[in-house]
Protein backbone atom coordinates (compact mmCIF):
# COMPACT_ATOMS: atom_id res chain seq x y z
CA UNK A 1 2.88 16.61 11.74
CA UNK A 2 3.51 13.14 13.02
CA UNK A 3 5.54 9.95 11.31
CA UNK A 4 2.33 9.22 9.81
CA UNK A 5 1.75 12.03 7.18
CA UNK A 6 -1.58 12.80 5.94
CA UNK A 7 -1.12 13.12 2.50
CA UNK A 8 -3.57 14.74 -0.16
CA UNK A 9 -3.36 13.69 -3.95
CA UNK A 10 -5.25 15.49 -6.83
CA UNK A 11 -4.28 16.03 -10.30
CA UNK A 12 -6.05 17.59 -13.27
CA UNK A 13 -6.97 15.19 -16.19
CA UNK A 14 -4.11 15.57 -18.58
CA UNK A 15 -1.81 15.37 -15.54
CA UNK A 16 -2.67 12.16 -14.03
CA UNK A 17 -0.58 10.18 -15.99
CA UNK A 18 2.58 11.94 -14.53
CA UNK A 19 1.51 11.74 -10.93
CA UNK A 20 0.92 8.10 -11.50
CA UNK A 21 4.33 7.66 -13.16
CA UNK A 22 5.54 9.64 -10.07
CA UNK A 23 3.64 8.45 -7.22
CA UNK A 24 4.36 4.53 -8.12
CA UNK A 25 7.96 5.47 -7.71
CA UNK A 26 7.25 6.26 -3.85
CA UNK A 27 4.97 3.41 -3.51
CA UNK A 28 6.68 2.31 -0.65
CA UNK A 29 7.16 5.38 1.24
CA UNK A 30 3.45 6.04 0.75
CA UNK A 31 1.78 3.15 1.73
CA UNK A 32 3.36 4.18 5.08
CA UNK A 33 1.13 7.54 4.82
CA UNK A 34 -2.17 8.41 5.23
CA UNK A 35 -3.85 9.17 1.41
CA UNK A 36 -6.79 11.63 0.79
CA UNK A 37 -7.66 12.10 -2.74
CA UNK A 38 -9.91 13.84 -4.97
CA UNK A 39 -12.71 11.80 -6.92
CA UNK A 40 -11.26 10.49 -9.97
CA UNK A 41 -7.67 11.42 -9.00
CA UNK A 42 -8.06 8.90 -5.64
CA UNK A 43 -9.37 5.79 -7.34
CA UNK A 44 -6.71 5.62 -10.19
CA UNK A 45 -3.95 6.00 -7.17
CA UNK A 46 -5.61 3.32 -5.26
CA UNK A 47 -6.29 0.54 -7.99
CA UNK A 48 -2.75 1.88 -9.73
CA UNK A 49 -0.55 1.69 -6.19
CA UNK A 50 -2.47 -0.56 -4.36
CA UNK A 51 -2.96 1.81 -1.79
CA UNK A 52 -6.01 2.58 0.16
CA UNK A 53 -7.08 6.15 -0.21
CA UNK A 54 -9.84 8.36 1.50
CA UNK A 55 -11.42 9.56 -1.54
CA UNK A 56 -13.62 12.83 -1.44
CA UNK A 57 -15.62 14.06 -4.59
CA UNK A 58 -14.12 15.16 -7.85
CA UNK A 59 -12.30 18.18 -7.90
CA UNK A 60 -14.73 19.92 -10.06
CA UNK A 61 -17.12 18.98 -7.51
CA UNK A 62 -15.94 20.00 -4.38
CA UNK A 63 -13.20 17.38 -4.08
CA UNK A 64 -10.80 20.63 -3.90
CA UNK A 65 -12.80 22.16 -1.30
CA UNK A 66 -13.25 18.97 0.69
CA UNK A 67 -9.40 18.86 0.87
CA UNK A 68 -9.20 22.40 1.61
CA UNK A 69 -11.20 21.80 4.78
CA UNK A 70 -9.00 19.39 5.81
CA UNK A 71 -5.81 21.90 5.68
CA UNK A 72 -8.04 24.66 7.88
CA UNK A 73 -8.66 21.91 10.60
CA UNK A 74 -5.12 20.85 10.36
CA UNK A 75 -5.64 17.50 9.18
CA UNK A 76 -3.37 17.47 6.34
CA UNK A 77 0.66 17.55 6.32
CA UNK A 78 1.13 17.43 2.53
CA UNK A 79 -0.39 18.74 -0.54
CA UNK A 80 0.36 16.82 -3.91
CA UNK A 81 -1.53 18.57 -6.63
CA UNK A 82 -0.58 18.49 -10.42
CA UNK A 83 -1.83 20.94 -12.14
CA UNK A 84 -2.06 21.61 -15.95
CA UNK A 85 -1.13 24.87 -16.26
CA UNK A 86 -1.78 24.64 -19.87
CA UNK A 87 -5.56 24.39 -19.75
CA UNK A 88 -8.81 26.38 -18.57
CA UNK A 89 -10.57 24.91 -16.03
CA UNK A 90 -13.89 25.48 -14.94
CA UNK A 91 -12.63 25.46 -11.12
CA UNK A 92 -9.64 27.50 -11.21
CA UNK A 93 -10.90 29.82 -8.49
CA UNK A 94 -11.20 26.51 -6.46
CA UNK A 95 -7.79 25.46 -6.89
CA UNK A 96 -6.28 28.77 -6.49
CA UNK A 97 -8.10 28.50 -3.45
CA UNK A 98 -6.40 25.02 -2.12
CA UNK A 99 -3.13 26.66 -3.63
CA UNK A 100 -3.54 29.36 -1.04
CA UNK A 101 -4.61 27.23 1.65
CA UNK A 102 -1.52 24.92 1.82
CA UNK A 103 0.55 28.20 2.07
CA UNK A 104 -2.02 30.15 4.80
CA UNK A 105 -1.17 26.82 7.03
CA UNK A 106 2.21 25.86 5.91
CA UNK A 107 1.76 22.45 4.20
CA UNK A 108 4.14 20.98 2.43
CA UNK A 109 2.85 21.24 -1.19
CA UNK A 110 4.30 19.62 -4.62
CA UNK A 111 2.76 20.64 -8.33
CA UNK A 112 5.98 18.75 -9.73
CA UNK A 113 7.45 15.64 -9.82
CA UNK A 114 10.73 16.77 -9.47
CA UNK A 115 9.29 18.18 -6.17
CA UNK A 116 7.65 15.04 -5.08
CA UNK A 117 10.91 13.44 -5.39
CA UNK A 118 12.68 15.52 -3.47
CA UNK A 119 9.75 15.42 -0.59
CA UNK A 120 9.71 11.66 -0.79
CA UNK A 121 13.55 11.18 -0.38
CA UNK A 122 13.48 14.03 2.17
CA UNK A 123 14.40 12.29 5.68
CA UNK A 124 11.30 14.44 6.97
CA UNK A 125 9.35 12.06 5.54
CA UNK A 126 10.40 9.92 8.80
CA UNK A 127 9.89 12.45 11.41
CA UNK A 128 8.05 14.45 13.74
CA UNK A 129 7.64 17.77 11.94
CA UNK A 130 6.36 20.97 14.33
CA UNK A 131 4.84 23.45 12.01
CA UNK A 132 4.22 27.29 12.35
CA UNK A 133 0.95 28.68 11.71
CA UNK A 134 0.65 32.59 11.57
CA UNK A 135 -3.01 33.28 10.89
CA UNK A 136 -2.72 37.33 10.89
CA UNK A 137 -2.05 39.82 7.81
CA UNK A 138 1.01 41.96 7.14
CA UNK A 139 1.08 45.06 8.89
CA UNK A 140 3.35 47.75 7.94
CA UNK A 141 5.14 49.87 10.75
């Protein structure tokens, strides 16, 4: 990943609130970055931050998908996706899915604020990062 980090941003409805609260603390490391963000999720960051994001459909809508496509083609660095773990949602499979995903390709992905923080204080955040890929399944010897 380069010094510009391609950043996506979702959050489930009762957590938005949090990654707001969190994200506006790293306003300034972020406007730095290149945003992707679900539907609903991407518009509240954007008019909240002031911060232009690329906004795909709601998460319930493909939104999780649509950022999931952009891990496989390598064209996201860093997954920021709060989820309520406290709640059914009718796309679970989907996010288990992006879940998955960001760990197939090595992302960098937060579900926390506390891990947020540390990501956004991380002197990463300012360079190059070369990533390691391993597309092929365990096989026992």
């Amino acid at each position: 990943m380069g010094d510009i980090k391609r950043i996506g941003i979702a959050a489930h409805n009762n957590k938005k609130t949090e990654l707001i609260e969190c994200l506006r603390k790293h306003r300034d490391i972020l406007a730095k970055h290149k945003l992707y963000g679900t539907g609903t999720t991407g518009s509240i960051v954007e008019k909240e931050l002031q911060i232009p994001v690329t906004k795909f459909e709601s998460g319930p809508l493909g939104g999780d998908q649509q950022l999931g496509a952009k891990i496989t083609r390598r064209e996201l660095d860093i997954l920021i996706f709060f989820v309520d773990p406290l709640d059914a949602h009718a796309h679970e499979a989907d996010v288990n899915a992006l879940i998955r995903l960001s760990q197939v390709y090595g992302i960098v992905c937060a579900t926390t604020a506390a891990t947020v923080d540390f990501i956004m204080k991380s002197e990463e955040m300012n360079k190059v990062h070369e990533r390691t890929v391993k597309l092929q399944a365990y096989k026992p010897k």
